[in-house]
Protein backbone atom coordinates (compact mmCIF):
# COMPACT_ATOMS: atom_id res chain seq x y z
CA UNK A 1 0.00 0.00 0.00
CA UNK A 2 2.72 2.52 0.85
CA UNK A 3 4.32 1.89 -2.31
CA UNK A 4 1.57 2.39 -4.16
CA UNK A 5 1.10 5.76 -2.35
CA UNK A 6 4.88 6.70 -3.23
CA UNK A 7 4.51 5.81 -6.55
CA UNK A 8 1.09 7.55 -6.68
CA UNK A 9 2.80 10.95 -4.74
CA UNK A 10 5.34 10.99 -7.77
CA UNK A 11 2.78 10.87 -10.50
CA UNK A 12 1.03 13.88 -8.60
CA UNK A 13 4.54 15.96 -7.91
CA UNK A 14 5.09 15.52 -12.22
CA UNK A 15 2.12 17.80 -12.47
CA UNK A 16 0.45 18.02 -16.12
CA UNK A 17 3.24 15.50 -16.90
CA UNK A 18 7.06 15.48 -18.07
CA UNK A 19 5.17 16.87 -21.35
CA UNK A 20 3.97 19.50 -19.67
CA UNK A 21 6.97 20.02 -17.72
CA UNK A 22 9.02 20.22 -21.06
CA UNK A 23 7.13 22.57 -22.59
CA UNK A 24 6.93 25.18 -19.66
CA UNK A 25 10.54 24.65 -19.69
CA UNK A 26 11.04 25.68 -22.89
CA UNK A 27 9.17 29.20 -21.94
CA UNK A 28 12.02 29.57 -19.26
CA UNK A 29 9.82 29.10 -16.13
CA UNK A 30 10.33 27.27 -13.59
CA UNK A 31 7.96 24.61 -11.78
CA UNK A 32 5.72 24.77 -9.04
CA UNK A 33 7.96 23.39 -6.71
CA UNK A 34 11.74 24.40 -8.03
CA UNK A 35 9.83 28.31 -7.61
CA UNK A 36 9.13 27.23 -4.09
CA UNK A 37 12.64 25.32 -3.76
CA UNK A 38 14.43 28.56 -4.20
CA UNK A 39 12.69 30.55 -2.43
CA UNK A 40 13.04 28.24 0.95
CA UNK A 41 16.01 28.63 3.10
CA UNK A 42 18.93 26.20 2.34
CA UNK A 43 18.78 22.99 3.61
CA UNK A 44 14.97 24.01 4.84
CA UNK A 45 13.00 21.04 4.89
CA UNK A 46 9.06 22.05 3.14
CA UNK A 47 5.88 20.49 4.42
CA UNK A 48 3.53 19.89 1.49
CA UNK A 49 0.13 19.99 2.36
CA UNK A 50 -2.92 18.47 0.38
CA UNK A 51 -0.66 16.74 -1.93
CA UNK A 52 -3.91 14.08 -3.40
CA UNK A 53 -6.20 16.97 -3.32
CA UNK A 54 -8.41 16.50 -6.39
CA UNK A 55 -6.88 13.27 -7.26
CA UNK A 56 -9.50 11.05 -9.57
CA UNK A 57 -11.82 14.49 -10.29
CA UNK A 58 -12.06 15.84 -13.68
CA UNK A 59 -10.85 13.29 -15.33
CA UNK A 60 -13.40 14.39 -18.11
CA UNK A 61 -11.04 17.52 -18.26
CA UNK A 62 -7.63 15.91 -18.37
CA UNK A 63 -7.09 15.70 -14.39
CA UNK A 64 -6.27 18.51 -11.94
CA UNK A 65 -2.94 16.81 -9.80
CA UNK A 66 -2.87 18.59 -6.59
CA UNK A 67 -5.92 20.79 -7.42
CA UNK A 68 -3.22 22.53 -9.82
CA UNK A 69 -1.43 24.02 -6.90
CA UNK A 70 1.66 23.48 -4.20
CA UNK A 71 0.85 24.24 -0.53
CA UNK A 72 3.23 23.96 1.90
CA UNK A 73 4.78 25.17 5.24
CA UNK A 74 8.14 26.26 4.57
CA UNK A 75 10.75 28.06 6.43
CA UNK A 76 12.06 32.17 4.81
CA UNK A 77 14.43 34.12 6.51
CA UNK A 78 14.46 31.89 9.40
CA UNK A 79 10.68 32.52 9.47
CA UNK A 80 7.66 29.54 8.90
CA UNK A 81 5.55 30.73 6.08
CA UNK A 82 2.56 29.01 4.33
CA UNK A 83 3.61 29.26 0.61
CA UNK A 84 1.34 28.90 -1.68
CA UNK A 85 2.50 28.22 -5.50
CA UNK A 86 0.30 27.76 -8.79
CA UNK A 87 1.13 24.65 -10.96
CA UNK A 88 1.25 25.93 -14.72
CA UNK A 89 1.98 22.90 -16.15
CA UNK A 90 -1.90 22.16 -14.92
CA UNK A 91 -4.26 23.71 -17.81
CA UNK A 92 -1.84 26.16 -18.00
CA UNK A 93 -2.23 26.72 -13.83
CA UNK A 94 -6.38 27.43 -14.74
CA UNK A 95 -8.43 26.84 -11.47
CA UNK A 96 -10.79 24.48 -10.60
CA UNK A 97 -13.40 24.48 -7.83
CA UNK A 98 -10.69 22.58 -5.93
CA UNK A 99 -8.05 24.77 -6.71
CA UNK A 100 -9.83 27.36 -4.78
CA UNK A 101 -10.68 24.99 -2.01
CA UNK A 102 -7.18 23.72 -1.50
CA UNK A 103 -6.20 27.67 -1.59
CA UNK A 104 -8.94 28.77 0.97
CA UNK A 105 -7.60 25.63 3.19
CA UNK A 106 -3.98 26.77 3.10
CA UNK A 107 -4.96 30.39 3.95
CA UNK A 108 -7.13 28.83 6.99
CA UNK A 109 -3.88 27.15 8.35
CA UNK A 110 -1.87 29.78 8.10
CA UNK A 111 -4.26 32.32 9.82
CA UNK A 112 -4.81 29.19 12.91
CA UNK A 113 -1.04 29.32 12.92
CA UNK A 114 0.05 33.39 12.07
CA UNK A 115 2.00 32.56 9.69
CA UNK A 116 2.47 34.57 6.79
CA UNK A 117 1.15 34.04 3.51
CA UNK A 118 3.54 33.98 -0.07
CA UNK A 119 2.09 33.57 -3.55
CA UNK A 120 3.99 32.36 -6.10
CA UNK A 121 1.40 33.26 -9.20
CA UNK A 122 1.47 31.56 -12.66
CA UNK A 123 -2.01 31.12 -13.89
CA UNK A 124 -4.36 31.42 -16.38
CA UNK A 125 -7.34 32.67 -14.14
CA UNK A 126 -10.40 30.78 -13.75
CA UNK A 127 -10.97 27.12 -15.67
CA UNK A 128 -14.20 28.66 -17.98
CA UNK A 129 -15.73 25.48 -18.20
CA UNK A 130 -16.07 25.21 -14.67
CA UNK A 131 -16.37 28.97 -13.59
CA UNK A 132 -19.95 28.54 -12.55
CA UNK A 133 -18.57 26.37 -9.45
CA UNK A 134 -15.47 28.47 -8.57
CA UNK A 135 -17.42 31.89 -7.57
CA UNK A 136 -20.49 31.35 -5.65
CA UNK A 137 -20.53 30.20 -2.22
CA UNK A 138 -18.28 31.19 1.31
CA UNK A 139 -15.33 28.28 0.03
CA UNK A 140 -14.93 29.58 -3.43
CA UNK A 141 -12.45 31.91 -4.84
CA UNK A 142 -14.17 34.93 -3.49
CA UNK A 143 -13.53 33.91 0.27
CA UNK A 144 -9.47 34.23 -0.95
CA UNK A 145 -9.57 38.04 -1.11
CA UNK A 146 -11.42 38.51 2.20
CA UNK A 147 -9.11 36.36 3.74
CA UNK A 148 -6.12 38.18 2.17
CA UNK A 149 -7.70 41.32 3.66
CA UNK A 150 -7.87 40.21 7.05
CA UNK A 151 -4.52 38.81 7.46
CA UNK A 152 -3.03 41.79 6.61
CA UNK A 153 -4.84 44.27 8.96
């Protein structure tokens, strides 16, 4: 079972895939996680968070690995921070209902734990197809701002 789970962990951490991976390469960018790599202390371990989030929805529209985003705990100048860090080589980082939820969820731990919030942005906004279930209710993307409000009064 725990192999499975590895092997299953390193499907996820690939992303859209090595295809994906190649061709985002090939724009100069970096990855989800090498963004979040360098910007971590040296030697600082990183505490992923929500890694199988989405795993087995939207199939239908190619998959969402992680909900299309890297959460984490991570340490910055000596300092814990919750770092938060779209995956473009997801639908070109697009979000999904998930994506939002998994975003709402990391801000929620890092205001229980006053920790400070970094973004490391590369999307293309909202998944159209799916907009309709993004926006409306008190866990969508709306919530984000709000909370991004109150933790920095």
């Amino acid at each position: 079972m725990i192999r499975k789970l590895d092997a299953l962990a390193e499907k996820i951490r690939l992303g859209g895939g090595e295809k994906a991976i190649s061709k985002h390469k090939t724009k100069g960018k970096l990855t989800a996680r090498e963004r979040i790599e360098g910007l971590l202390d040296v030697d600082s371990p990183f505490l992923e968070i929500g890694l199988y989030a989405a795993h087995g929805m939207y199939e239908k529209e190619g998959g969402a690995p992680s909900a299309g985003v890297v959460c984490g705990i991570g340490k910055v100048q000596g300092r814990n921070c919750m770092i938060v860090s779209g995956d473009a080589t997801v639908k070109a980082g697009a979000w999904f209902p998930m994506t939002a939820k998994k975003n709402i969820r990391a801000q929620e731990t890092a205001m229980e734990n006053r920790l400070p919030v970094i973004y490391l942005v590369d999307s293309a906004g909202v998944f159209l197809p799916m907009q309709d279930e993004v926006f409306p209710d008190k866990e969508h993307f709306g919530r984000q701002f709000r909370n991004n409000a109150l933790m920095s009064s």
